[in-house]
PDB file of N, CA and C in Angstrom:
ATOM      1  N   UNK A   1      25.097 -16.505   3.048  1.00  0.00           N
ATOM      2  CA  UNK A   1      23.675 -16.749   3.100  1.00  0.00           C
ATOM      3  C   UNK A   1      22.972 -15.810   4.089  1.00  0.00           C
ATOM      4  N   UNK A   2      23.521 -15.547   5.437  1.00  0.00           N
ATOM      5  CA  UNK A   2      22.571 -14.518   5.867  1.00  0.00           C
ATOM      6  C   UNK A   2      22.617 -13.653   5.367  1.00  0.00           C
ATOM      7  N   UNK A   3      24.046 -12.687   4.764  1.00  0.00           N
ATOM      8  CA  UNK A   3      23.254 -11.361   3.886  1.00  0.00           C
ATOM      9  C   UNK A   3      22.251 -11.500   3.446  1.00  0.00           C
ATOM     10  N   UNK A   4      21.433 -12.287   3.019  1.00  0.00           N
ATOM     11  CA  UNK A   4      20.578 -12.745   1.801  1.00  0.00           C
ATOM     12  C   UNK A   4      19.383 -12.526   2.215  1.00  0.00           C
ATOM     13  N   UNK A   5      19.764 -13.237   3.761  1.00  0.00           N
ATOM     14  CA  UNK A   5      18.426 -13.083   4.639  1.00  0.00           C
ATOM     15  C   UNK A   5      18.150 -11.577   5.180  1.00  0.00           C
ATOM     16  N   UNK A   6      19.136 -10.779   5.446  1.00  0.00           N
ATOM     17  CA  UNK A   6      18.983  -9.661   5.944  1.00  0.00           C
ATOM     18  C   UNK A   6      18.384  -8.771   4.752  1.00  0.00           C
ATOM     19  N   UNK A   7      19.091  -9.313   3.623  1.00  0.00           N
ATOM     20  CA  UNK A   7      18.519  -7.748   2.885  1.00  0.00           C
ATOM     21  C   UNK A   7      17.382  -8.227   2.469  1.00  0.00           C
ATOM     22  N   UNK A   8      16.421  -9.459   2.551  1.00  0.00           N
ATOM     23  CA  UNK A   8      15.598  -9.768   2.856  1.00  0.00           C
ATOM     24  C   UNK A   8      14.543  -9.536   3.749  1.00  0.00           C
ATOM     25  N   UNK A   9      15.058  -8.993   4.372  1.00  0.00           N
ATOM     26  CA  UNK A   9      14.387  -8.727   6.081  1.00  0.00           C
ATOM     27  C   UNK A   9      14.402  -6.723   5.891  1.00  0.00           C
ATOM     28  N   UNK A  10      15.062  -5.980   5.407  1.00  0.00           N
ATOM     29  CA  UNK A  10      14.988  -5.127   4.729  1.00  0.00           C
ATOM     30  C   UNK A  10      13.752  -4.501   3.840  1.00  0.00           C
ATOM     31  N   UNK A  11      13.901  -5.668   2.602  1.00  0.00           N
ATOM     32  CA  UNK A  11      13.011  -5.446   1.269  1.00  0.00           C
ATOM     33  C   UNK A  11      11.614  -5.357   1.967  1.00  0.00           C
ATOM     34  N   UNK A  12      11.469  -5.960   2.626  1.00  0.00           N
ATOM     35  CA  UNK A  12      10.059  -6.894   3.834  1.00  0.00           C
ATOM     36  C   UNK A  12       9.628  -5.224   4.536  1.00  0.00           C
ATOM     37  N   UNK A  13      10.874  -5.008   5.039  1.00  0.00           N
ATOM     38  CA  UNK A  13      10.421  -3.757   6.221  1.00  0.00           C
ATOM     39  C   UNK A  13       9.777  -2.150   4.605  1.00  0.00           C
ATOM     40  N   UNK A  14      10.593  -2.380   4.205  1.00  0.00           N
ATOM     41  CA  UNK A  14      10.460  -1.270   2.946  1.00  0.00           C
ATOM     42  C   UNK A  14       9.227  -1.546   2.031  1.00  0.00           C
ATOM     43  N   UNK A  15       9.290  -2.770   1.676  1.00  0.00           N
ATOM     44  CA  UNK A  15       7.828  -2.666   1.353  1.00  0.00           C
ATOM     45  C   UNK A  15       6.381  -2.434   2.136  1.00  0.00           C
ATOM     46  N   UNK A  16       6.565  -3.049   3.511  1.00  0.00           N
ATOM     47  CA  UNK A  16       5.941  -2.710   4.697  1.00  0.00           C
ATOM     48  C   UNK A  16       5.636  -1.380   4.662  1.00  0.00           C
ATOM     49  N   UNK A  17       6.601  -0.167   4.824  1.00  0.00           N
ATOM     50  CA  UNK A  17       6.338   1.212   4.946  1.00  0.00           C
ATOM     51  C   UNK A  17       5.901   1.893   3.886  1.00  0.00           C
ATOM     52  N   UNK A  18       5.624   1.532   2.141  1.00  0.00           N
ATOM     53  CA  UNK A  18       5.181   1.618   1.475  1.00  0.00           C
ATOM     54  C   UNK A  18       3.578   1.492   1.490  1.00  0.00           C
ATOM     55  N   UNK A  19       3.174   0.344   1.613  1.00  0.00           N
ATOM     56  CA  UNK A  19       2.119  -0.298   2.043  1.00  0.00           C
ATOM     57  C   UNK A  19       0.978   0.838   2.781  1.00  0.00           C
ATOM     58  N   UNK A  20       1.942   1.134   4.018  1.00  0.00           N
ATOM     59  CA  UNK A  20       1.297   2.173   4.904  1.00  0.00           C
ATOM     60  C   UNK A  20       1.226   3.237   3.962  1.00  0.00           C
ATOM     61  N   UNK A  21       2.217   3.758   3.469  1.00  0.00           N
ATOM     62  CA  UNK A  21       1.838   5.174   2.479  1.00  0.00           C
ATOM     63  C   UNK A  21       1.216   5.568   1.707  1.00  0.00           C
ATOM     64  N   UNK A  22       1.222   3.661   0.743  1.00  0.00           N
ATOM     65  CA  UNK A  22       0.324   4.198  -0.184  1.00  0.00           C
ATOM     66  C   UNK A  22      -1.597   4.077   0.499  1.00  0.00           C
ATOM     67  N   UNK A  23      -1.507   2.749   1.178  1.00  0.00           N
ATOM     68  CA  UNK A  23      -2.794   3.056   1.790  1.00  0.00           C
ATOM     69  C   UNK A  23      -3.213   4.749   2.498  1.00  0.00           C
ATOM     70  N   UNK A  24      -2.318   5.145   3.645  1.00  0.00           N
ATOM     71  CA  UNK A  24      -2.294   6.470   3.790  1.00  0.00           C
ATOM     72  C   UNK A  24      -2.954   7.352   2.584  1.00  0.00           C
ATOM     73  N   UNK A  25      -2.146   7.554   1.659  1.00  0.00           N
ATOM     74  CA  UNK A  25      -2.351   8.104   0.436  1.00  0.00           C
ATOM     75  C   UNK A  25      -4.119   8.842  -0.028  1.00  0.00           C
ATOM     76  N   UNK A  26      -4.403   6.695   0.194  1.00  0.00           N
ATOM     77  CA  UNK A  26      -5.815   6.674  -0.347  1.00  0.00           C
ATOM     78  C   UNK A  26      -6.455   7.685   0.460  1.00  0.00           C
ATOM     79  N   UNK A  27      -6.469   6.776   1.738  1.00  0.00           N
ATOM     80  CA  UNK A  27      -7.585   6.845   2.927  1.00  0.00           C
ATOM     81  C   UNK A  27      -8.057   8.699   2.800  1.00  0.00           C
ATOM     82  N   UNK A  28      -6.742   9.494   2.734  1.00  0.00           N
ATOM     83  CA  UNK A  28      -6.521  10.442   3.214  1.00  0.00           C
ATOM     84  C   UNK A  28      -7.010  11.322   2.123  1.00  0.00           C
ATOM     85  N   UNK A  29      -6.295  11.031   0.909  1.00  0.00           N
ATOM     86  CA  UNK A  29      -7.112  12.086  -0.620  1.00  0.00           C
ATOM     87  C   UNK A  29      -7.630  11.609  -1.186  1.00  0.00           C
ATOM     88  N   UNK A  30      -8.376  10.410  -1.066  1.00  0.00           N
ATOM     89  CA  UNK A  30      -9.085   9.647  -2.095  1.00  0.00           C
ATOM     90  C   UNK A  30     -10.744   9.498  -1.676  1.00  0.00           C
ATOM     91  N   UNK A  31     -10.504   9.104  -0.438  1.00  0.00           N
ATOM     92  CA  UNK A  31     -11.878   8.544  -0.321  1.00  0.00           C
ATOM     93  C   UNK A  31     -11.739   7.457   1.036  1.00  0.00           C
ATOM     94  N   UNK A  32     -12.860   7.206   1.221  1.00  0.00           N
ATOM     95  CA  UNK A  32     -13.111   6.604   2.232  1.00  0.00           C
ATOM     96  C   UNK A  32     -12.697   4.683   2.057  1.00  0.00           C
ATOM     97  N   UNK A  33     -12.728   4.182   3.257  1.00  0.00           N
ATOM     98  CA  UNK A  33     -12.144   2.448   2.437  1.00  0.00           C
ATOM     99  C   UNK A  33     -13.084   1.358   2.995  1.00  0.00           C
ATOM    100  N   UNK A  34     -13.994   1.374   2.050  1.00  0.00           N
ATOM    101  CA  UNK A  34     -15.021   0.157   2.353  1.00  0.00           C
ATOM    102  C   UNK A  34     -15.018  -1.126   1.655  1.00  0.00           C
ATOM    103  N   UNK A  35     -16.093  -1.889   2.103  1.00  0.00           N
ATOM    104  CA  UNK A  35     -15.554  -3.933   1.409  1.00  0.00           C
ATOM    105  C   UNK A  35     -15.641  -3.632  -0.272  1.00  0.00           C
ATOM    106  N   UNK A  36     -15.924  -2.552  -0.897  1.00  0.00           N
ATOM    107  CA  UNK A  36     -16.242  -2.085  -2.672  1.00  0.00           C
ATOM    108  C   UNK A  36     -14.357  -2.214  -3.075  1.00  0.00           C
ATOM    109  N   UNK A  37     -13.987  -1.269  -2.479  1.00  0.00           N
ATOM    110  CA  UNK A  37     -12.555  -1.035  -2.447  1.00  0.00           C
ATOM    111  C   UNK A  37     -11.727  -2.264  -2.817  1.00  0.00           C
ATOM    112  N   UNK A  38     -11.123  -2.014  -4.042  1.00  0.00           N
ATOM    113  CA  UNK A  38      -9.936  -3.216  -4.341  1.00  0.00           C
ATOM    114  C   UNK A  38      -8.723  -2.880  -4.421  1.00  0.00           C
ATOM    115  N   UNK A  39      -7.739  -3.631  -4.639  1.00  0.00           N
ATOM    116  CA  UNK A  39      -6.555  -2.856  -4.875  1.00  0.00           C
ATOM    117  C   UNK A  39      -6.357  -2.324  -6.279  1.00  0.00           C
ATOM    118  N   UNK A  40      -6.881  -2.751  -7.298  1.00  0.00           N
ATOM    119  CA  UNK A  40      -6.885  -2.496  -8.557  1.00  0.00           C
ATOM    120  C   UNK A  40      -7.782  -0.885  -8.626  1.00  0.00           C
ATOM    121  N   UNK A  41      -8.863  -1.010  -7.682  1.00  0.00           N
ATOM    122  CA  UNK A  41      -8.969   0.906  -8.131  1.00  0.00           C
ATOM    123  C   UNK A  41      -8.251   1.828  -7.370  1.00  0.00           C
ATOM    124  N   UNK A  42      -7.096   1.378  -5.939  1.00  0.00           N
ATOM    125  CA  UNK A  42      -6.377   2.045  -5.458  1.00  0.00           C
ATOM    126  C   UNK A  42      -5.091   2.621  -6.666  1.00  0.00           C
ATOM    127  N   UNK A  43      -4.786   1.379  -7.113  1.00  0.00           N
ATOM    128  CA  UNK A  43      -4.309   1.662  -8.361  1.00  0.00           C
ATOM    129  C   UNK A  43      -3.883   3.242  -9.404  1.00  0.00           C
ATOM    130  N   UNK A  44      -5.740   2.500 -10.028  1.00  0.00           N
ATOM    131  CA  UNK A  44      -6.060   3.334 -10.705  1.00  0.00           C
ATOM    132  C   UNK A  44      -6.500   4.671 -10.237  1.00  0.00           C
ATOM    133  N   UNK A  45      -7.041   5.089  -9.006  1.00  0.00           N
ATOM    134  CA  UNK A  45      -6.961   5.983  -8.180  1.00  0.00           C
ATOM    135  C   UNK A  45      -5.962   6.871  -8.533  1.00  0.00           C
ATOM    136  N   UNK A  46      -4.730   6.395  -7.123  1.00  0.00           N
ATOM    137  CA  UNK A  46      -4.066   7.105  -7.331  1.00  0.00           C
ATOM    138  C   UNK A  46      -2.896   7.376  -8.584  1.00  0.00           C
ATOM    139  N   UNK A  47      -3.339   6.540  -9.605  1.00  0.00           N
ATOM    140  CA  UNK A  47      -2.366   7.130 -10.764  1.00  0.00           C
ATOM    141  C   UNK A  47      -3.066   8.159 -11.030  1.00  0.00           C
ATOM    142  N   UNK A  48      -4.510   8.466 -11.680  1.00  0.00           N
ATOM    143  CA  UNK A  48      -5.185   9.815 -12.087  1.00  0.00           C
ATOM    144  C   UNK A  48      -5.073  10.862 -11.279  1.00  0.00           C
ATOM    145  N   UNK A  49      -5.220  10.590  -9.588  1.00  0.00           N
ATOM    146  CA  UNK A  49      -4.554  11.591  -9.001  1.00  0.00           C
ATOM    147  C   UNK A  49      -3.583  12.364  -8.861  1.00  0.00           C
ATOM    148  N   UNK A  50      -2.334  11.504  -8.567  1.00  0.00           N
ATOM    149  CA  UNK A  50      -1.343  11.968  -8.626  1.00  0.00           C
ATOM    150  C   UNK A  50      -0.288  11.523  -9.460  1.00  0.00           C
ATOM    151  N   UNK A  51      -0.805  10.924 -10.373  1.00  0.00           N
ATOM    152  CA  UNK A  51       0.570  10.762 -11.519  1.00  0.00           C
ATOM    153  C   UNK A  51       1.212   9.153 -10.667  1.00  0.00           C
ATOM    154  N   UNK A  52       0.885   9.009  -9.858  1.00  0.00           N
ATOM    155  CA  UNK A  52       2.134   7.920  -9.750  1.00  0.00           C
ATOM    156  C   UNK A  52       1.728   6.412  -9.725  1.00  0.00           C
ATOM    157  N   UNK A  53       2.201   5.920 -10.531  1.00  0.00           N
ATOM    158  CA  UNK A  53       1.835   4.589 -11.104  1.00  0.00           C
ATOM    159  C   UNK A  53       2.273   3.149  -9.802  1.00  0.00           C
ATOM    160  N   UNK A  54       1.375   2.544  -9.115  1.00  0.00           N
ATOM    161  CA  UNK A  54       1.120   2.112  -8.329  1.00  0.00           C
ATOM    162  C   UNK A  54       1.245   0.307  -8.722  1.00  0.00           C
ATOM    163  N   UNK A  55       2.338  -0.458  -8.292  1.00  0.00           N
ATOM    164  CA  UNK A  55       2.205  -1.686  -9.092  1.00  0.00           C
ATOM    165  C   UNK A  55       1.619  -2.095  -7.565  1.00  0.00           C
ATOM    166  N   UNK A  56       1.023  -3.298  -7.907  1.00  0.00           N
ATOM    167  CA  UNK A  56       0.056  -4.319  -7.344  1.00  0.00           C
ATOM    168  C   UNK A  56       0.874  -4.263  -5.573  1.00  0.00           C
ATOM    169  N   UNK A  57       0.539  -3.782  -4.639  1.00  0.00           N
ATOM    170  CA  UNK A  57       1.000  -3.880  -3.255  1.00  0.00           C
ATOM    171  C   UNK A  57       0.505  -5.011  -2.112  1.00  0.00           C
ATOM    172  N   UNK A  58       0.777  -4.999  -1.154  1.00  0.00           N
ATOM    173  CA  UNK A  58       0.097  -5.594   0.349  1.00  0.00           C
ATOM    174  C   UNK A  58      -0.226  -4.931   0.492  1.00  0.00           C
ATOM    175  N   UNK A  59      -1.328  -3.355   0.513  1.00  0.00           N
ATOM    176  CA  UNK A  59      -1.930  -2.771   1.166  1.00  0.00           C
ATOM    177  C   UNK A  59      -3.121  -2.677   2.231  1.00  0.00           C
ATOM    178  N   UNK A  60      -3.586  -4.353   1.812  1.00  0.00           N
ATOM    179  CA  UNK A  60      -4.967  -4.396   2.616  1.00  0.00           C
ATOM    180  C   UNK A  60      -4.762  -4.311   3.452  1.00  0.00           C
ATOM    181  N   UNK A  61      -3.386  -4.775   4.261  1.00  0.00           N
ATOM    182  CA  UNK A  61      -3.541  -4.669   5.955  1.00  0.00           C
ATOM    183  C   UNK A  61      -3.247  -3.887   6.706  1.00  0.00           C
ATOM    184  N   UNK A  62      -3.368  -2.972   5.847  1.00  0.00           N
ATOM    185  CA  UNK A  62      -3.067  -1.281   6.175  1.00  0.00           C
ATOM    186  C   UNK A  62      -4.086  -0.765   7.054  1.00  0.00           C
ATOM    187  N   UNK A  63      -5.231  -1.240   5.971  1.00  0.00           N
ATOM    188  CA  UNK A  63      -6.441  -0.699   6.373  1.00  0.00           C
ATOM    189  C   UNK A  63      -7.079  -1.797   7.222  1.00  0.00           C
ATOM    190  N   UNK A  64      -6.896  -2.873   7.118  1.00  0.00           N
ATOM    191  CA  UNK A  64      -7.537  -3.960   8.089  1.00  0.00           C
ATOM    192  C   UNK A  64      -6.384  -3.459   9.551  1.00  0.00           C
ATOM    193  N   UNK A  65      -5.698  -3.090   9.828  1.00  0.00           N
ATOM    194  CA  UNK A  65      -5.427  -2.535  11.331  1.00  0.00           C
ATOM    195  C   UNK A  65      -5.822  -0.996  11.572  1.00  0.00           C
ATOM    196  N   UNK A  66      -6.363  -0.381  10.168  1.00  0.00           N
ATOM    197  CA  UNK A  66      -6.754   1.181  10.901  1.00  0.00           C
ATOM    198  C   UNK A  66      -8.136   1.299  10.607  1.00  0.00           C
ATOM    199  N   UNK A  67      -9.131  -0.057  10.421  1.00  0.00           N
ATOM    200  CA  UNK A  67     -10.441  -0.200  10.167  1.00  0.00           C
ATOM    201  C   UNK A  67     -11.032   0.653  11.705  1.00  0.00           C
ATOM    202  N   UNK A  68     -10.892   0.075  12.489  1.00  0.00           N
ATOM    203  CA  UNK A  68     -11.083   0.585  13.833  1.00  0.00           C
ATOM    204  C   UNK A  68     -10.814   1.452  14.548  1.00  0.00           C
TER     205      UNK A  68
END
């Protein structure tokens, strides 16, 4: 059972650093990130941008700690 938890604790950290990237991503070649901004046109964003197909993330709190 703790493996379970660890690679748990893993998936958590990896999706975490995703999160940051793909927000990164936006912030950085996309556009600016105001209350309009959803995750559904980050999405669609960056698939037309760059080809890469973006399933549904935690990204908001990417930007809710680099709002400031």
């Amino acid at each position: 059972m703790s493996g379970s938890k660890g690679n748990l604790e893993v998936l958590s950290l990896e999706m975490s650093s995703i999160d940051i990237a793909v927000g990164m991503l936006y912030k950085n070649f996309l556009g600016d990130v105001g209350p309009a901004v959803r995750p559904t046109s980050v999405g669609i964003a960056i698939t037309k941008q760059f080809g890469i197909k973006v399933i549904t993330l935690l990204w908001l709190s990417y930007f809710n700690d680099t709002a400031e």
